[in-house]
Protein backbone atom coordinates (compact mmCIF):
# COMPACT_ATOMS: atom_id res chain seq x y z
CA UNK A 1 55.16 117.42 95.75
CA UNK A 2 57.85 118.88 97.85
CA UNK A 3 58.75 122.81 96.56
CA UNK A 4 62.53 121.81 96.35
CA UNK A 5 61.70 118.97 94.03
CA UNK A 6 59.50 121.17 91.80
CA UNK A 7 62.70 123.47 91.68
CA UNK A 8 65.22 120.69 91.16
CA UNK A 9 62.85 119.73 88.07
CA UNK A 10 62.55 123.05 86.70
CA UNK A 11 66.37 123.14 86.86
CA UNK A 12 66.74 120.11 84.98
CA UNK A 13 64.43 120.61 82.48
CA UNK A 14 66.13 124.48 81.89
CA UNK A 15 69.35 122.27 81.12
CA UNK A 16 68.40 119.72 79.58
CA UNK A 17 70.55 120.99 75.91
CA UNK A 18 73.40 121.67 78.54
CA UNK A 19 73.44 118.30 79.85
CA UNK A 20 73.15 116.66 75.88
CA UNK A 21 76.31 119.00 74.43
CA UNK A 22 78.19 117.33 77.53
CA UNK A 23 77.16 113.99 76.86
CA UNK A 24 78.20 114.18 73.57
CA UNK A 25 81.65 115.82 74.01
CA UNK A 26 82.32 112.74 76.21
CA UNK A 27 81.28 110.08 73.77
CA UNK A 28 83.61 111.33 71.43
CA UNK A 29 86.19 112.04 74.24
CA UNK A 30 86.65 108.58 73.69
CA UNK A 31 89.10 105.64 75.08
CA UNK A 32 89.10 102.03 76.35
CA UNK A 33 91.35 100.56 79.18
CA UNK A 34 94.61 100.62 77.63
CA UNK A 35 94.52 104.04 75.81
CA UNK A 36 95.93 105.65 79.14
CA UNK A 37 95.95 109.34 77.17
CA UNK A 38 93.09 108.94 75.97
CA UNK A 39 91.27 108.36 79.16
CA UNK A 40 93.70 111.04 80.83
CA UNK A 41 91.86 113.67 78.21
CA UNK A 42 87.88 112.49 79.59
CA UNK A 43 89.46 112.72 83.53
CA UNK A 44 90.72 115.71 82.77
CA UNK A 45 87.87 117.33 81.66
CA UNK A 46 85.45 115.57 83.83
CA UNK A 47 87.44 117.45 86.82
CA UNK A 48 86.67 120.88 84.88
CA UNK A 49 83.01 119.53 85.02
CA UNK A 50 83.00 118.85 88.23
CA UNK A 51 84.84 121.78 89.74
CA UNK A 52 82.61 124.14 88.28
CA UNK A 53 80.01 123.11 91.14
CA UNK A 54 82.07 123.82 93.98
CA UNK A 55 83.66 120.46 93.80
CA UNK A 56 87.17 119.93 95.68
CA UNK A 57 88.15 117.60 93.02
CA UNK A 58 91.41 115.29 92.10
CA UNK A 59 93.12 112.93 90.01
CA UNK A 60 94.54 110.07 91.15
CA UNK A 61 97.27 107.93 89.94
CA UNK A 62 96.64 104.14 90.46
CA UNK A 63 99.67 102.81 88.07
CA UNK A 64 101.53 103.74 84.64
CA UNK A 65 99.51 101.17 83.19
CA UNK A 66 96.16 102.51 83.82
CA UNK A 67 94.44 106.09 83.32
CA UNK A 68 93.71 108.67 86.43
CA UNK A 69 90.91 108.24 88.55
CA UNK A 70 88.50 111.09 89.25
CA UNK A 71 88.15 111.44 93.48
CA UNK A 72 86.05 114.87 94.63
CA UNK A 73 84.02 116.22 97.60
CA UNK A 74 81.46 118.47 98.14
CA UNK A 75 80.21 119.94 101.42
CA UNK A 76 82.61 118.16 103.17
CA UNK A 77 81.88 120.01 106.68
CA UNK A 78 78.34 119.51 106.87
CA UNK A 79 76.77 116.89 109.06
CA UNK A 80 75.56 113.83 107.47
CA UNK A 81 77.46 111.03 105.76
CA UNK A 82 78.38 111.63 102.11
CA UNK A 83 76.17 110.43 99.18
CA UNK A 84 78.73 108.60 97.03
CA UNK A 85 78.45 108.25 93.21
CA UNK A 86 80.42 105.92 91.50
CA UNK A 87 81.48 104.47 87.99
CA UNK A 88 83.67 104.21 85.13
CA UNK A 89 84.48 106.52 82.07
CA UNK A 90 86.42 103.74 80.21
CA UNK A 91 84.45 101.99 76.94
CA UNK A 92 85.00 98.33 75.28
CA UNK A 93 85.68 100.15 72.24
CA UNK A 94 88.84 101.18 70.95
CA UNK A 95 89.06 104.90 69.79
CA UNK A 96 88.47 105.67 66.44
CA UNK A 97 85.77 102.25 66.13
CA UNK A 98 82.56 104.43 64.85
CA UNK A 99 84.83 107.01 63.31
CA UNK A 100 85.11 110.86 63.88
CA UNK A 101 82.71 112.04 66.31
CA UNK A 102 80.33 109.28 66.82
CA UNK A 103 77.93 110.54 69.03
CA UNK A 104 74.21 110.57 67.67
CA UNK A 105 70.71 111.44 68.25
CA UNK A 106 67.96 109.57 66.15
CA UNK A 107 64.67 108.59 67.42
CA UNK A 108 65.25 109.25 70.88
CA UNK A 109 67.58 107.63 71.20
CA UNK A 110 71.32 108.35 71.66
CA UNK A 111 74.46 106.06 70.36
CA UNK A 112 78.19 106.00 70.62
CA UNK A 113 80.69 104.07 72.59
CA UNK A 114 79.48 104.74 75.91
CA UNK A 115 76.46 106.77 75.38
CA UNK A 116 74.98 103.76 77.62
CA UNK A 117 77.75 102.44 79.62
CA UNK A 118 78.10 104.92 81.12
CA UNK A 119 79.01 108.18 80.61
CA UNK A 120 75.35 109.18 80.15
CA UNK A 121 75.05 107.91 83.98
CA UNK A 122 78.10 110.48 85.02
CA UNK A 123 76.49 113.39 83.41
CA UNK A 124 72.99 112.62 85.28
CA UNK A 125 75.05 112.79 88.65
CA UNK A 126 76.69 115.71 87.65
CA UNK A 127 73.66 117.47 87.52
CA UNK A 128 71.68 115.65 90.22
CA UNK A 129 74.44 117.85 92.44
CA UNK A 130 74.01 120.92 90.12
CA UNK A 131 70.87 120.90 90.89
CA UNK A 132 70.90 120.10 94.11
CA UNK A 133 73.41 122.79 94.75
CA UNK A 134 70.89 125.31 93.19
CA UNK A 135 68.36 124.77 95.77
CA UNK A 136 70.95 125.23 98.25
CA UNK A 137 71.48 121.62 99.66
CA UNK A 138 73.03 121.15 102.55
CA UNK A 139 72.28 117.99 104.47
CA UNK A 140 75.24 115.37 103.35
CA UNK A 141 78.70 115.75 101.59
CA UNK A 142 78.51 114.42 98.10
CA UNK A 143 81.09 112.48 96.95
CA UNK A 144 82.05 111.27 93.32
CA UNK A 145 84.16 108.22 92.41
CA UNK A 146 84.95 108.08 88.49
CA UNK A 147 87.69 105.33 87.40
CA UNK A 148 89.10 104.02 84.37
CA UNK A 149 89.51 100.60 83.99
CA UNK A 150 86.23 98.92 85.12
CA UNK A 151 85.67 96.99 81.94
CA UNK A 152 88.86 95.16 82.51
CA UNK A 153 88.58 94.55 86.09
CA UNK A 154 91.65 96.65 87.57
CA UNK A 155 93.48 94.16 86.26
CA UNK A 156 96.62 96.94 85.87
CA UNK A 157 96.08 99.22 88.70
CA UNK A 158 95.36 99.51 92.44
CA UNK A 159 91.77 100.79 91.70
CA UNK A 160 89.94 98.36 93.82
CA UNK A 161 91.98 99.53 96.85
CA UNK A 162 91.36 103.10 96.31
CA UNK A 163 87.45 101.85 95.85
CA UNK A 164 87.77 99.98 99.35
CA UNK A 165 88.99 103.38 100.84
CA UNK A 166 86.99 105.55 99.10
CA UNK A 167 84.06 104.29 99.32
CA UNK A 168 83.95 104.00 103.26
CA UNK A 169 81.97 105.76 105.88
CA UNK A 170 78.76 106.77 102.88
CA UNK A 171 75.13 106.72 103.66
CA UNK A 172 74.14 105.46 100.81
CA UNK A 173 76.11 104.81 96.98
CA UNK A 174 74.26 105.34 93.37
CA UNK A 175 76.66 103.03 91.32
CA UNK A 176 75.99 105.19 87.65
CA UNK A 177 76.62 102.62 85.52
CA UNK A 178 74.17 101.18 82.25
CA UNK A 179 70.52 101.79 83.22
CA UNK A 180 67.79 98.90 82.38
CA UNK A 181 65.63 99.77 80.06
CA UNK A 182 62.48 98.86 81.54
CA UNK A 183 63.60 100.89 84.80
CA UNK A 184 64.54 97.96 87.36
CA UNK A 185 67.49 98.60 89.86
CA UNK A 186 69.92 96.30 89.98
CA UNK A 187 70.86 95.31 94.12
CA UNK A 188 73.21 92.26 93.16
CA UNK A 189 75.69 91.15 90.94
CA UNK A 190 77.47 87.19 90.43
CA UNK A 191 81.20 87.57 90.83
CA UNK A 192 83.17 86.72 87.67
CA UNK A 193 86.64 84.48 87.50
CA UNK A 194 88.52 84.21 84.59
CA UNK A 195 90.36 80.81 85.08
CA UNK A 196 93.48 79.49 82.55
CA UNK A 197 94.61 76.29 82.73
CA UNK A 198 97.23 74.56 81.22
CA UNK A 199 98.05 70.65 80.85
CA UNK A 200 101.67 69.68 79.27
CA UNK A 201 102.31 66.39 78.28
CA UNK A 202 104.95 64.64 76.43
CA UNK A 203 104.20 65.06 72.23
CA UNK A 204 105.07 61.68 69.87
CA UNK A 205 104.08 60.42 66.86
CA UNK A 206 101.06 58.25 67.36
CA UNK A 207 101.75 55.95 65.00
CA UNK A 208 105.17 55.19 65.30
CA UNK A 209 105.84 56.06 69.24
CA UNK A 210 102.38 55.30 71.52
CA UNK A 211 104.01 54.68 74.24
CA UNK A 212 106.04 57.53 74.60
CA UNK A 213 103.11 59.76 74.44
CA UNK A 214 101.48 61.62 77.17
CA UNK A 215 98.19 63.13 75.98
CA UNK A 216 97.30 66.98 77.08
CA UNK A 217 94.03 66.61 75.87
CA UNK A 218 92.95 63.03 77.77
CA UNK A 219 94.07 64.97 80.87
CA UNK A 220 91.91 68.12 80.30
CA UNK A 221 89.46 65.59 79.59
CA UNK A 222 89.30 64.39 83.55
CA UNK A 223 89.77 68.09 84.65
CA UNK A 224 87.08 69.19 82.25
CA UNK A 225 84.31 66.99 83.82
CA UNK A 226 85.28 67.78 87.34
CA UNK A 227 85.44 70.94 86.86
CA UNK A 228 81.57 71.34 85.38
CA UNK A 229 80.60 69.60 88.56
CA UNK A 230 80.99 72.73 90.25
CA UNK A 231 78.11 74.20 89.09
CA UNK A 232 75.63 74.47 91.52
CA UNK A 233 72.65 76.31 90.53
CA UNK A 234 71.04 76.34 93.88
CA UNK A 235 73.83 78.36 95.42
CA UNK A 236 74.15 80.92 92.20
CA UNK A 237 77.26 79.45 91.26
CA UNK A 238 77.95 78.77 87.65
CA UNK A 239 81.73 77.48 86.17
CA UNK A 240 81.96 77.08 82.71
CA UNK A 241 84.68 75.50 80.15
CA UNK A 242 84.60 77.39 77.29
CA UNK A 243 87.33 77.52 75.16
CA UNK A 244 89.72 74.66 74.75
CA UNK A 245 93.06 74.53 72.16
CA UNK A 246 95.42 71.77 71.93
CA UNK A 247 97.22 69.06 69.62
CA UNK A 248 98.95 70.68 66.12
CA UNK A 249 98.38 67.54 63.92
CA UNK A 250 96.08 64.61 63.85
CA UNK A 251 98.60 61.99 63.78
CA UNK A 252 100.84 63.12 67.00
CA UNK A 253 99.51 62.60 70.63
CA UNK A 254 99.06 65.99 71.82
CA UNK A 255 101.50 67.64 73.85
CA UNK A 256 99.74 70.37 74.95
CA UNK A 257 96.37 71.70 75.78
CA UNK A 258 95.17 75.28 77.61
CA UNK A 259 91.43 76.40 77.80
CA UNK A 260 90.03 79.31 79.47
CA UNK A 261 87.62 79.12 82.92
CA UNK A 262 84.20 81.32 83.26
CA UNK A 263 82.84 81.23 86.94
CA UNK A 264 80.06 83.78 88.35
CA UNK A 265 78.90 83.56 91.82
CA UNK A 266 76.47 85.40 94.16
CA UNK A 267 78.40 84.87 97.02
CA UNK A 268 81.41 85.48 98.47
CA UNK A 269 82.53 82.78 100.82
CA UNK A 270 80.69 80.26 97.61
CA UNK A 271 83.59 81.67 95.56
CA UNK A 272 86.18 81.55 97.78
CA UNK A 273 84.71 77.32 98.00
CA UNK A 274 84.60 76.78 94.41
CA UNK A 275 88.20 78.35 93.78
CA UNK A 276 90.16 76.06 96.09
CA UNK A 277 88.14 73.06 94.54
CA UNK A 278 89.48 73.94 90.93
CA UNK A 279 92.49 74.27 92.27
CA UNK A 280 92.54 71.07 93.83
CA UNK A 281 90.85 69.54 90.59
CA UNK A 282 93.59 71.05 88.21
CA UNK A 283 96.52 69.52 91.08
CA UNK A 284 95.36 65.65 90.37
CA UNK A 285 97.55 63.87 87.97
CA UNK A 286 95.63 61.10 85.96
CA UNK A 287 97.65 60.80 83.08
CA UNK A 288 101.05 60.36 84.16
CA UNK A 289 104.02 62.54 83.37
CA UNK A 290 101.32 65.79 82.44
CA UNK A 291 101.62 68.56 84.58
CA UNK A 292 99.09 71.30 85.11
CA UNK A 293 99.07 75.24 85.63
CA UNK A 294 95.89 76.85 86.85
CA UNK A 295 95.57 80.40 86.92
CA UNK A 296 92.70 82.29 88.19
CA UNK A 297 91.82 85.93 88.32
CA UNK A 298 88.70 87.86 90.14
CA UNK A 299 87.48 90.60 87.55
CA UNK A 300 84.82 91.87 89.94
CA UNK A 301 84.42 90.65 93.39
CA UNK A 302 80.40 89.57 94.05
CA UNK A 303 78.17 92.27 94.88
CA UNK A 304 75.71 90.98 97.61
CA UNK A 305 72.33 91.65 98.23
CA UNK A 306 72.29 93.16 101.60
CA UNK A 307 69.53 94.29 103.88
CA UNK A 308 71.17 97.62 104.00
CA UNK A 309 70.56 97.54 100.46
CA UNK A 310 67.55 96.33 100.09
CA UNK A 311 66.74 98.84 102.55
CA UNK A 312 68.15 101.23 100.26
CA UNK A 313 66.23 100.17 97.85
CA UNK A 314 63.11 100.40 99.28
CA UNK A 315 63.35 103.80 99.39
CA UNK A 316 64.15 104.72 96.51
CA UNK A 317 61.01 102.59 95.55
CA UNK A 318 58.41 104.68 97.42
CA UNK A 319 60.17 108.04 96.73
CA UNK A 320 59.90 107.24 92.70
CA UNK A 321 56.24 106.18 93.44
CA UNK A 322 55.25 108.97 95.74
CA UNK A 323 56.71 111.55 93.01
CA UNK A 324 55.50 110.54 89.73
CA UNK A 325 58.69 108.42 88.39
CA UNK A 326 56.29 105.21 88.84
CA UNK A 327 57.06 101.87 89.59
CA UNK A 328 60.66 100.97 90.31
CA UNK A 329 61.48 97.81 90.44
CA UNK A 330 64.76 95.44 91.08
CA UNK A 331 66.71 92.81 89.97
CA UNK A 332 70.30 90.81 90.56
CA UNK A 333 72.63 90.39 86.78
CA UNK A 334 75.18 87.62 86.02
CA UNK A 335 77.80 91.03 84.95
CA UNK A 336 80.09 92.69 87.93
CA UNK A 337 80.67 96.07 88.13
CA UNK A 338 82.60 98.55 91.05
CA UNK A 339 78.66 98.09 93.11
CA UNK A 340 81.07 95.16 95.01
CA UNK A 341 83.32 96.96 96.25
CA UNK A 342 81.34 99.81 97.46
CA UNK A 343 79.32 97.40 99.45
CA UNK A 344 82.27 95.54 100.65
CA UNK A 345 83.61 99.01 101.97
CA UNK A 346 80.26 99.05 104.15
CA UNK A 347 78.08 101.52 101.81
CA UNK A 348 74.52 100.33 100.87
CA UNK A 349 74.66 100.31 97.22
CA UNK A 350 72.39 100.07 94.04
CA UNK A 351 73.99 99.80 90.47
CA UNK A 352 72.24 100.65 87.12
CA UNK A 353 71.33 104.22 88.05
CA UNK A 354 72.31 104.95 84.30
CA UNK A 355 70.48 106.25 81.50
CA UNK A 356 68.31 103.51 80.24
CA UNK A 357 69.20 101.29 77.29
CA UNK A 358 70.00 97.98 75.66
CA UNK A 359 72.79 96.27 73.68
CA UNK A 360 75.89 97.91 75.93
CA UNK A 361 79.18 96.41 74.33
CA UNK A 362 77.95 96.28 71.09
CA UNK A 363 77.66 98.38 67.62
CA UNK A 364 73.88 98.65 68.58
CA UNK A 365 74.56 100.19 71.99
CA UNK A 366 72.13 103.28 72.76
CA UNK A 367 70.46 105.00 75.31
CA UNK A 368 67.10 106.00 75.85
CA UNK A 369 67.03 110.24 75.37
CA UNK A 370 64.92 111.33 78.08
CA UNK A 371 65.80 108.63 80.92
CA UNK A 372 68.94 111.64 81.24
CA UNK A 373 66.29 114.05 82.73
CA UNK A 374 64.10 111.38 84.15
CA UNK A 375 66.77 109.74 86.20
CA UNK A 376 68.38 113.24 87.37
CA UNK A 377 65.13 114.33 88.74
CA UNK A 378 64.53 110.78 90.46
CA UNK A 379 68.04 110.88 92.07
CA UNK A 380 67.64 114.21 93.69
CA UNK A 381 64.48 113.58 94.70
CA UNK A 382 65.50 110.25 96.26
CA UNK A 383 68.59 112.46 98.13
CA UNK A 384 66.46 114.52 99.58
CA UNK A 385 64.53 111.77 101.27
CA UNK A 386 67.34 110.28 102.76
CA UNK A 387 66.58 111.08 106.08
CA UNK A 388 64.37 107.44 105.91
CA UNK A 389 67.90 105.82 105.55
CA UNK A 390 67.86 104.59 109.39
């Protein structure tokens, strides 16, 4: 084993109460995507965190509708492209859901809001460069990228354009987020749009006044079918109707009907495809005098597999195997996450570098204990091999 990985693990495992008193202070720093002061509170102190390495850290505003973001270097001026670690500090949960405090330990395992996804992942890269730093590193800048709002997409700030900036010119990206919990890497993720559509039609009794009539519903009906023929599971590409409301009583022709759009891809020129098809779907007329609104909105853009990643990948593969962390295996999810956007800046990327766990978004969510220490260890080892990266 190489000395400065037998170091980096005897730093980690000389921290390893450190790193759990942080983890917990930020599971109960907590705050979901609209609780801007909230999530001002974990940026702030994440910055402290950070700065206390060395880190030439700041906080940057992406709209009054959304949280800062946390942007910092390290070792800027040396040679080699930076290392770039990325994520999100935002939860699902609303503050005050599990009560005071909610951080636990039972088990081995650790829950809270976030425990999983992911602020256990943003401690473990915290470290990875404390550690590092202890040893002297001094090969690439390292680079951290912390935001707000992933779990709703950016949908009220500029984040993905300070992603596509940021995240240009690295040599590699660990994307921090929930870690599997039997170990595999995730190198791909579908794309997910969130369609709305909306059929008006003319409301009348349906007894009384038929003809006058101009049913919502029979429209969706023709979109509805159209739409589902889309799907083409060949290509990765998946569109779903799944939630449709319309009519007010049973005896008046409906007037109005909305339902809501799910559509993942794996690719990005398939989405681009599938997108102007709904929208030329939802622009036929086949009952007449309805009119239709379509609205559709890209939560995360697809995250490809690449053979830069892949690449990527398979080194961090042999570097696990070749230092005791065992088998490491991958896999592509039907969830997005900021992985897309690091790869679409140019960055080879992997996502679910996290501690390891199940049932993220949920009252059961928890993370596996020592996966912290496992996965800090594993990522500075894998740094310190990255002169494979061709």
């Amino acid at each position: 084993m190489d000395k400065r990985l037998e170091a980096i693990k005897a730093y980690v495992q000389s921290h390893r109460d450190e790193m759990i008193a942080l983890w917990r202070d930020l599971v109960n720093l907590e705050g979901n995507a609209p609780e801007v002061e909230n999530l001002d509170k974990v940026a702030q102190r994440l910055k402290e965190e950070f700065e206390k390495t060395g880190m030439d850290c700041r906080l940057a505003d992406v709209g009054p509708n959304a949280g800062k973001y946390l942007v910092g270097t390290i070792g800027a001026d040396r040679p080699g492209k930076p290392v770039i670690f990325s994520g999100h500090f935002d939860t699902v949960f609303a503050k005050g859901t599990f009560g005071a405090n909610p951080f636990r330990i039972e088990d081995g395992k650790a829950y809270g809001p976030g425990a999983l996804d992911m602020k256990g992942g943003i401690v473990i890269s915290l470290y990875v460069i404390k550690a590092l730093e202890s040893i002297g590193f001094n090969e690439h800048p390292i680079k951290v990228i912390y935001v707000s709002d992933e779990e709703i997409g950016h949908r009220n700030s500029s984040g993905s354009d300070l992603y596509l900036k940021e995240g240009e010119g690295g040599i590699c990206a660990f994307n921090m987020e929930t870690g599997l919990v039997d170990g595999r890497l995730c190198v791909g993720r579908k794309a997910a749009v969130f369609g709305h559509c909306v059929v008006t039609g003319v409301e009348s009794h349906a007894g009384n006044d038929f003809p006058s009539g101009r049913n919502a519903i029979e429209e969706m009906a023709y979109k509805i079918i159209d739409l589902q023929k889309l799907t083409d599971l060949d290509k990765g590409s998946t569109v779903t109707c799944s939630v449709i409301q319309g009519g007010t009583v049973q005896n008046a022709i409906p007037g109005r009907c909305e339902m809501k759009i799910d559509m993942r891809f794996e690719k990005m020129a398939e989405m681009n495809r599938v997108m102007e098809a709904a929208k030329e779907i939802c622009a036929q007329t086949h009952v007449e005098g309805t009119s239709t609104q379509l609205e559709l909105r890209v939560t995360m853009p697809v995250f490809e597999v690449t053979d830069a990643g892949m690449n990527f990948y398979n080194i961090v593969h042999d570097v696990a195997l070749e230092n005791g962390f065992g088998e490491v295996g991958y896999t592509t999810l039907g969830g997005g996450s900021d992985a897309s956007y690091l790869t679409m800046a140019g960055t080879p990327s992997i996502c679910s570098f996290g501690v390891q766990g199940q049932w993220n978004h949920t009252d059961r969510e928890y993370a596996v204990v020592e996966s912290l220490f496992t996965r800090t260890e594993m990522i500075a080892a894998v740094i310190l091999n990255l002169g494979r990266l061709k």
